[in-house]
Protein backbone atom coordinates (compact mmCIF):
# COMPACT_ATOMS: atom_id res chain seq x y z
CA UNK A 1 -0.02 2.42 7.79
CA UNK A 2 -0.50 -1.02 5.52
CA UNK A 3 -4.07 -1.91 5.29
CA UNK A 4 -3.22 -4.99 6.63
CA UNK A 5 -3.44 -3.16 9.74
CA UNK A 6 -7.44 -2.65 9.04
CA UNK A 7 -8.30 -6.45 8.83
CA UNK A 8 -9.10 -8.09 12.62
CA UNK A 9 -6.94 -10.55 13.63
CA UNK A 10 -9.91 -12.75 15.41
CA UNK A 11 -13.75 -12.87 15.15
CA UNK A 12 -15.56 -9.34 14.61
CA UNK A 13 -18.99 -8.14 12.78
CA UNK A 14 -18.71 -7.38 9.20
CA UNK A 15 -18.90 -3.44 10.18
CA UNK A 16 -15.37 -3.25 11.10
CA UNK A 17 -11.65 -4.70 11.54
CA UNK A 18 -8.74 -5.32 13.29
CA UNK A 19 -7.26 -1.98 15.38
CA UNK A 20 -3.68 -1.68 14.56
CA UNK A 21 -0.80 -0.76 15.76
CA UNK A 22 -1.13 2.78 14.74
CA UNK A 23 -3.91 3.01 17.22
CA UNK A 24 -0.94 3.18 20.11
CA UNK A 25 -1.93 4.84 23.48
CA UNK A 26 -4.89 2.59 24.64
CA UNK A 27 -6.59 -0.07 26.36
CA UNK A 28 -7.89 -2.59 25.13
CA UNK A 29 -11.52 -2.12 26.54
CA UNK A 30 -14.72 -2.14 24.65
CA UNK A 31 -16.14 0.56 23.79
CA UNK A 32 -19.11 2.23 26.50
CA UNK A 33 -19.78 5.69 26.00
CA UNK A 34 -18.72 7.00 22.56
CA UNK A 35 -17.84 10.62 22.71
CA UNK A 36 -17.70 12.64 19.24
CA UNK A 37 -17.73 15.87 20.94
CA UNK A 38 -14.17 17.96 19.93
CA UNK A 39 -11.48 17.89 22.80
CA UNK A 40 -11.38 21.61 24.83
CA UNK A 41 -8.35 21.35 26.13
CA UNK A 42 -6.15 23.47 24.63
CA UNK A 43 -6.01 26.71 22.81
CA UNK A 44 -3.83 29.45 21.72
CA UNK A 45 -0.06 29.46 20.81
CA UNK A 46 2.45 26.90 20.58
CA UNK A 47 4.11 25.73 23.83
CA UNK A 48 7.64 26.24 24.73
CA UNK A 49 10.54 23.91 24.08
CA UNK A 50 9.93 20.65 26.43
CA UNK A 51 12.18 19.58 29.01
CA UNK A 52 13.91 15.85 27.59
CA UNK A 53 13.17 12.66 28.50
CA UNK A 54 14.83 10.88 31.47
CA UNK A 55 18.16 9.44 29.87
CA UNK A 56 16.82 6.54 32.05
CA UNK A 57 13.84 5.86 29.98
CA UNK A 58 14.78 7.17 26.86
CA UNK A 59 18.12 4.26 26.80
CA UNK A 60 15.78 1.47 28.27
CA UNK A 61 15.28 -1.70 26.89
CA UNK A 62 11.96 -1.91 28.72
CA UNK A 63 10.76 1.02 30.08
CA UNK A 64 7.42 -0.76 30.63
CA UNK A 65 4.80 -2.64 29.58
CA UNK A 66 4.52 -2.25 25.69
CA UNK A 67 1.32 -1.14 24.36
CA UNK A 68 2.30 -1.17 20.15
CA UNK A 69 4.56 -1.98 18.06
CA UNK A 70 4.20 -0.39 14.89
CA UNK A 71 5.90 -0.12 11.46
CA UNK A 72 8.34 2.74 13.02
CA UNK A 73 7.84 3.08 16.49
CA UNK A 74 7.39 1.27 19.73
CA UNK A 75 4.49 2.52 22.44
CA UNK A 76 5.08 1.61 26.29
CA UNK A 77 3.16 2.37 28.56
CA UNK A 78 4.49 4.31 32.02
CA UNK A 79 1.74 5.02 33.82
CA UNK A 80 -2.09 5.26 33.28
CA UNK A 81 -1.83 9.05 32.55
CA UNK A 82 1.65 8.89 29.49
CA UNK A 83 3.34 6.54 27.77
CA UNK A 84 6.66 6.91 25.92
CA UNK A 85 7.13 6.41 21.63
CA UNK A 86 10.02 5.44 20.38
CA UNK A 87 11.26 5.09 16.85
CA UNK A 88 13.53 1.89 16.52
CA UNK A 89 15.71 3.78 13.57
CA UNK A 90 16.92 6.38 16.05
CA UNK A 91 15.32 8.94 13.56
CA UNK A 92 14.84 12.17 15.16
CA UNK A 93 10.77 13.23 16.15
CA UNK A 94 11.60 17.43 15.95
CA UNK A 95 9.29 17.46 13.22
CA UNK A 96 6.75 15.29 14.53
CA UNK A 97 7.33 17.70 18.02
CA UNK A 98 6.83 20.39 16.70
CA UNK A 99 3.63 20.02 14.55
CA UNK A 100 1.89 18.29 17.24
CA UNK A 101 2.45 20.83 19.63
CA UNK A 102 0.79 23.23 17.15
CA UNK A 103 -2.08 21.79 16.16
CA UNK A 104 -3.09 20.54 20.25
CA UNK A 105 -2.28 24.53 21.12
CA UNK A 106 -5.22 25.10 18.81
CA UNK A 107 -7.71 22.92 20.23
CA UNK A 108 -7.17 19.59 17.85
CA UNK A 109 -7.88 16.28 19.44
CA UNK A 110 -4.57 14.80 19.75
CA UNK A 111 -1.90 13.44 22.83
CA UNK A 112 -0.09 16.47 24.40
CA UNK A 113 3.71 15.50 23.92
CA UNK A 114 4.99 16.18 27.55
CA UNK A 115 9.24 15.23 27.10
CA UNK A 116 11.03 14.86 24.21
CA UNK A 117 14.62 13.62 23.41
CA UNK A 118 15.90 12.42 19.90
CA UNK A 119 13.31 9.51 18.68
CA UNK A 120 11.96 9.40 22.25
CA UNK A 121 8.68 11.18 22.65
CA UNK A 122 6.75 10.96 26.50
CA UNK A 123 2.80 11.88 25.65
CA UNK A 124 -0.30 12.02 27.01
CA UNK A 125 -1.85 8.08 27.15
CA UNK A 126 -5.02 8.30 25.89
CA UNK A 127 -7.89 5.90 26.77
CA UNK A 128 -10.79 4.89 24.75
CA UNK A 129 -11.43 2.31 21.80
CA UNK A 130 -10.21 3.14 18.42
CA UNK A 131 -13.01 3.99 15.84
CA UNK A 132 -12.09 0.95 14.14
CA UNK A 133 -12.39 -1.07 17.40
CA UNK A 134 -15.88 0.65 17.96
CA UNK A 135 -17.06 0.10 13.94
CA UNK A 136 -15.82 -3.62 14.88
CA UNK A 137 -18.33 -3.86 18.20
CA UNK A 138 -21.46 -2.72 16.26
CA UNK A 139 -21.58 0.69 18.77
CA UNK A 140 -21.08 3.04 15.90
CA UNK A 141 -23.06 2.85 12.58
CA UNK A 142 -20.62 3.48 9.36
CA UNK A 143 -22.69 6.85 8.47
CA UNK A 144 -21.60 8.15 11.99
CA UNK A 145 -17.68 6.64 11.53
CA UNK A 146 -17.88 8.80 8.27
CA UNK A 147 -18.73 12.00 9.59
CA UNK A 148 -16.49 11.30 12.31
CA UNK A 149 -13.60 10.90 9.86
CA UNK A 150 -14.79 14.07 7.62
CA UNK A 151 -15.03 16.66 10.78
CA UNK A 152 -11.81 15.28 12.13
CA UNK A 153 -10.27 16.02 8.64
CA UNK A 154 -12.17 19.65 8.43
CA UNK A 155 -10.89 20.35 11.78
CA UNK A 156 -7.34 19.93 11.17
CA UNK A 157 -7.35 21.26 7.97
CA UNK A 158 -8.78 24.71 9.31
CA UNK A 159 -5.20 25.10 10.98
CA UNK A 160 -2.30 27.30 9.66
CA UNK A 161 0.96 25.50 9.52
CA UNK A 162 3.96 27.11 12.12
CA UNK A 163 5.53 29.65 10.44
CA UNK A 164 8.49 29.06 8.52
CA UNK A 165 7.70 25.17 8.55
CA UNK A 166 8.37 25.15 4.87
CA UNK A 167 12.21 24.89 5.99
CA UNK A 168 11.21 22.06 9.00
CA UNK A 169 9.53 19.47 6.52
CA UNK A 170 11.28 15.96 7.38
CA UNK A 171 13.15 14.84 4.19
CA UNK A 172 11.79 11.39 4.14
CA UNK A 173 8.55 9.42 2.84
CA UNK A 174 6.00 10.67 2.01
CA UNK A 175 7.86 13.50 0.39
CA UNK A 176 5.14 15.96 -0.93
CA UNK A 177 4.77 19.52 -2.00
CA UNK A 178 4.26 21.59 1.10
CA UNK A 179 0.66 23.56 1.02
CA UNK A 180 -1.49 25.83 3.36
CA UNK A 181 -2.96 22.95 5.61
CA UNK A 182 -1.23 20.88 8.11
CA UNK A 183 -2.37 17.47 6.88
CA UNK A 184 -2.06 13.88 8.99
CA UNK A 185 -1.87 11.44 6.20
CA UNK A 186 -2.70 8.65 7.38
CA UNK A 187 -6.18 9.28 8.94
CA UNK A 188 -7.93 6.32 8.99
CA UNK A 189 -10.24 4.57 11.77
CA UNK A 190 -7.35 3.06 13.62
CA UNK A 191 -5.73 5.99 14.03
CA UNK A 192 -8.95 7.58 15.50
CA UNK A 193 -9.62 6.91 19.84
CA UNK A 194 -12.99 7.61 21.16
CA UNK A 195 -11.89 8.87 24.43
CA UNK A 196 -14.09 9.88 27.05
CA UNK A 197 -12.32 13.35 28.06
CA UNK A 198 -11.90 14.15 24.57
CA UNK A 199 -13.80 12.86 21.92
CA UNK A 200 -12.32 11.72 19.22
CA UNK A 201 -8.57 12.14 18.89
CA UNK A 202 -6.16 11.36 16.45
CA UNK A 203 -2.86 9.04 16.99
CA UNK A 204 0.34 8.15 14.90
CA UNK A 205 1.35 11.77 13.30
CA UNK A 206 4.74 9.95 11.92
CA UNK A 207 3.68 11.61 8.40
CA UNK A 208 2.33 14.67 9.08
CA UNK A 209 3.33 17.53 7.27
CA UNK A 210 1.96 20.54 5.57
CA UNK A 211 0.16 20.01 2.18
CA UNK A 212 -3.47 20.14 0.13
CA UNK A 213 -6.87 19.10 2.03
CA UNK A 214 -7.35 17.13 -1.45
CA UNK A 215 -4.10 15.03 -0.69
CA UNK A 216 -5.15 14.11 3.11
CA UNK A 217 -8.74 13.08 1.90
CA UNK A 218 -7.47 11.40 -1.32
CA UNK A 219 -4.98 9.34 1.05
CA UNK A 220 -8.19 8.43 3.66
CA UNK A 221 -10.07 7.24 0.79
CA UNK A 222 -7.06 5.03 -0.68
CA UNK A 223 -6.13 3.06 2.79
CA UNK A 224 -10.32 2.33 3.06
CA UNK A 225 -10.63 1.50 -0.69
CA UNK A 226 -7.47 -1.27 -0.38
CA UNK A 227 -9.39 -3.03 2.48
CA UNK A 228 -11.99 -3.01 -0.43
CA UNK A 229 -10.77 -4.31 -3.43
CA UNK A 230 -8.38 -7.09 -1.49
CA UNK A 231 -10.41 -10.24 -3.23
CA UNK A 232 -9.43 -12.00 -0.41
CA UNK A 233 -10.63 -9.68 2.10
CA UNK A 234 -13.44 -11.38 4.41
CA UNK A 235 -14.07 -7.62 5.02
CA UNK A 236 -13.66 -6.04 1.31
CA UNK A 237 -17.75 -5.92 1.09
CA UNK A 238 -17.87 -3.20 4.75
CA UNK A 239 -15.09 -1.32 3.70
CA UNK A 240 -16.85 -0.64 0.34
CA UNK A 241 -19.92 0.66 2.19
CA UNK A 242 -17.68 2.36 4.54
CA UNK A 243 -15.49 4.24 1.96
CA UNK A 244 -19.15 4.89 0.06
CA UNK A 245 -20.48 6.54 3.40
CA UNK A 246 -16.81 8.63 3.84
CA UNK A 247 -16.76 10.07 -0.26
CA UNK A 248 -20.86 11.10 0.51
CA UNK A 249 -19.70 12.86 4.14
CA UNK A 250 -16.52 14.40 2.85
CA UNK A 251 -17.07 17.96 1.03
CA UNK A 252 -13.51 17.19 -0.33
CA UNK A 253 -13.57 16.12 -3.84
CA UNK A 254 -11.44 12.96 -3.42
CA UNK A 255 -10.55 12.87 -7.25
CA UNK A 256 -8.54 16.44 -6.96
CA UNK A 257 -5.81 14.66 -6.03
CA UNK A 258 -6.25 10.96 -6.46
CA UNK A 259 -3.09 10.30 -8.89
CA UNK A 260 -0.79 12.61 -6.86
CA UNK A 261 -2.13 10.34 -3.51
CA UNK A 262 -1.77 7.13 -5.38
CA UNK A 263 1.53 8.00 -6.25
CA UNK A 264 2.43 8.67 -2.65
CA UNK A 265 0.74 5.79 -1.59
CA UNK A 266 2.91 3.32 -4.07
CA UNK A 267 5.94 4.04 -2.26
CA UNK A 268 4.82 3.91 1.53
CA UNK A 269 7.39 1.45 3.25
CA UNK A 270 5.14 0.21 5.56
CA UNK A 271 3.01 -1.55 3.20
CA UNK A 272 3.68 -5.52 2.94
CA UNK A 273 3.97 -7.52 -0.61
CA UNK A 274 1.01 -7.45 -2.46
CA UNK A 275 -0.59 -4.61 -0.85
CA UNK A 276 1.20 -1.94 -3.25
CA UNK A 277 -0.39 -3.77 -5.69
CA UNK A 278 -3.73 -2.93 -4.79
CA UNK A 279 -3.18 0.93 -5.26
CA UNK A 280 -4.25 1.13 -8.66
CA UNK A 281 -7.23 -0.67 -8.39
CA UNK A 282 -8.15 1.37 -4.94
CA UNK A 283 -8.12 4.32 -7.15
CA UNK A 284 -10.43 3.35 -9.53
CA UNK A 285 -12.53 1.92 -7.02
CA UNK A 286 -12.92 5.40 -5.97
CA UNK A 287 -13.45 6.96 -9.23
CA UNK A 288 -16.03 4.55 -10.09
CA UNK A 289 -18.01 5.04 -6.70
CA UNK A 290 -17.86 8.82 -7.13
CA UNK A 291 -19.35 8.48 -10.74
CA UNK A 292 -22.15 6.40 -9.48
CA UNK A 293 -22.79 9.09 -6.81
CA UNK A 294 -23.03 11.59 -9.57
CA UNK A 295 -25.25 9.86 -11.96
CA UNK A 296 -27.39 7.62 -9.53
């Protein structure tokens, strides 16, 4: 995701921003009751190989209404209970399959992929405002967004990888060293939905993979500190208290893997000109808030 994507595109409060496309499988309601209790639905093993997606769908132009449109991937929506993904390159979503599966078989908040064919993914449509929606509409405090973020992190980090992943990793961006966590990536409040069935859950697993707690945390913290130090950001002033309120929630140590993160970051594709820019100076943002939290 750019962090673009994290600045509204109309009028908000100065707690929050723009949801974007990355936040892919819901309405556009506001937000009523904001669950933060972890989703129940699913535990145990991996499920078996899905059936494939209707040839009909999967080839149309239009197979409905469309709900996103992200950097990769297009989101329509079917019905009110699944929508279908799509990646416009063709690539192929085994990987993303596969790792998905696995972490909803062990009780993470995520959509249940139900058909899958190629770059054509059917999933579970998922209802609620995004985080960054709900930060946006004042109905959750940046302190509670935080922990949010941290115990959504914890959780998935607790998970063993599939065995033998090592040999499934997707040879494409971000290319990093594989490690004993299945990691997201790209965990920010857009990619967050407060659903009412579920409590939070996490969209957009395009760059999951297996790697280091330090390198999903490090990556969180870069996408908020971006928003941050953009000088031209009308929002640069919440995101700094937000990104303050994620380091003090975290029990990550962000700076473990800061340059390796940075370095990742640099390269992401989806990120616009003169965003790539702001890396560097998101980083040191980042090492300069963690030193004031250590010598207040």
């Amino acid at each position: 995701m750019n962090s673009a994507g994290l600045a509204p595109s109309g009028p908000t409060t100065p707690s929050g921003r723009r949801a974007s496309d990355a936040a892919e499988q819901h309405p556009q309601d506001p937000a009523r009751d904001l669950p933060t209790q972890p989703d129940r639905r699913f535990s145990g093993a991996v499920a078996h190989p899905l059936p494939a997606v209707d040839p009909a769908l999967a080839d149309s132009d239009e197979p409905g209404p469309i709900l996103a449109a992200g950097a990769a991937a297009d989101v329509f929506a079917l019905d009110e209970h699944t929508v279908l993904r799509r990646y416009r390159s063709g690539r192929d979503a085994s990987h993303e399959v596969h790792l998905l599966q696995h972490v909803v078989a062990h009780g993470f908040p995520a959509p249940a992929i139900l058909q899958a064919s190629g770059p054509s993914l059917v999933m579970e449509r998922l209802h609620g405002p995004t985080l960054l929606q709900a930060l946006t509409a004042g109905e959750v405090s940046l302190s509670d967004a935080a922990e949010i973020l941290t115990d959504l992190h914890a959780r998935l980090h607790a998970i063993t990888p599939p065995a033998g992943w090592e040999h499934g990793e997707p040879a494409s961006w971000p290319l990093v060293t594989s490690g004993p966590a299945v990691v997201h990536l790209d965990l920010h409040p857009a990619n967050v939905i407060l659903t009412e069935t579920h409590g939070p859950a996490v969209v957009d697993w395009t760059n999951a993979r297996t790697g280091t707690a330090e390198l999903d945390v490090s990556l969180t913290a870069l996408i908020l500190a971006e928003v941050a130090v953009d000088a031209g950001g009308v929002y640069s002033q919440a995101a700094r208290a937000f990104l303050a309120a994620f380091l003090h929630a975290t029990d990550i140590d962000p700076l473990v893997a800061l340059d390796e993160a940075a370095a990742v970051r640099a390269l992401d594709p989806s990120l616009v000109p003169g965003e790539r820019e702001l890396v560097p100076a998101a980083a040191v943002l980042i090492r300069d808030l963690v030193e004031v939290a250590a010598h207040p």
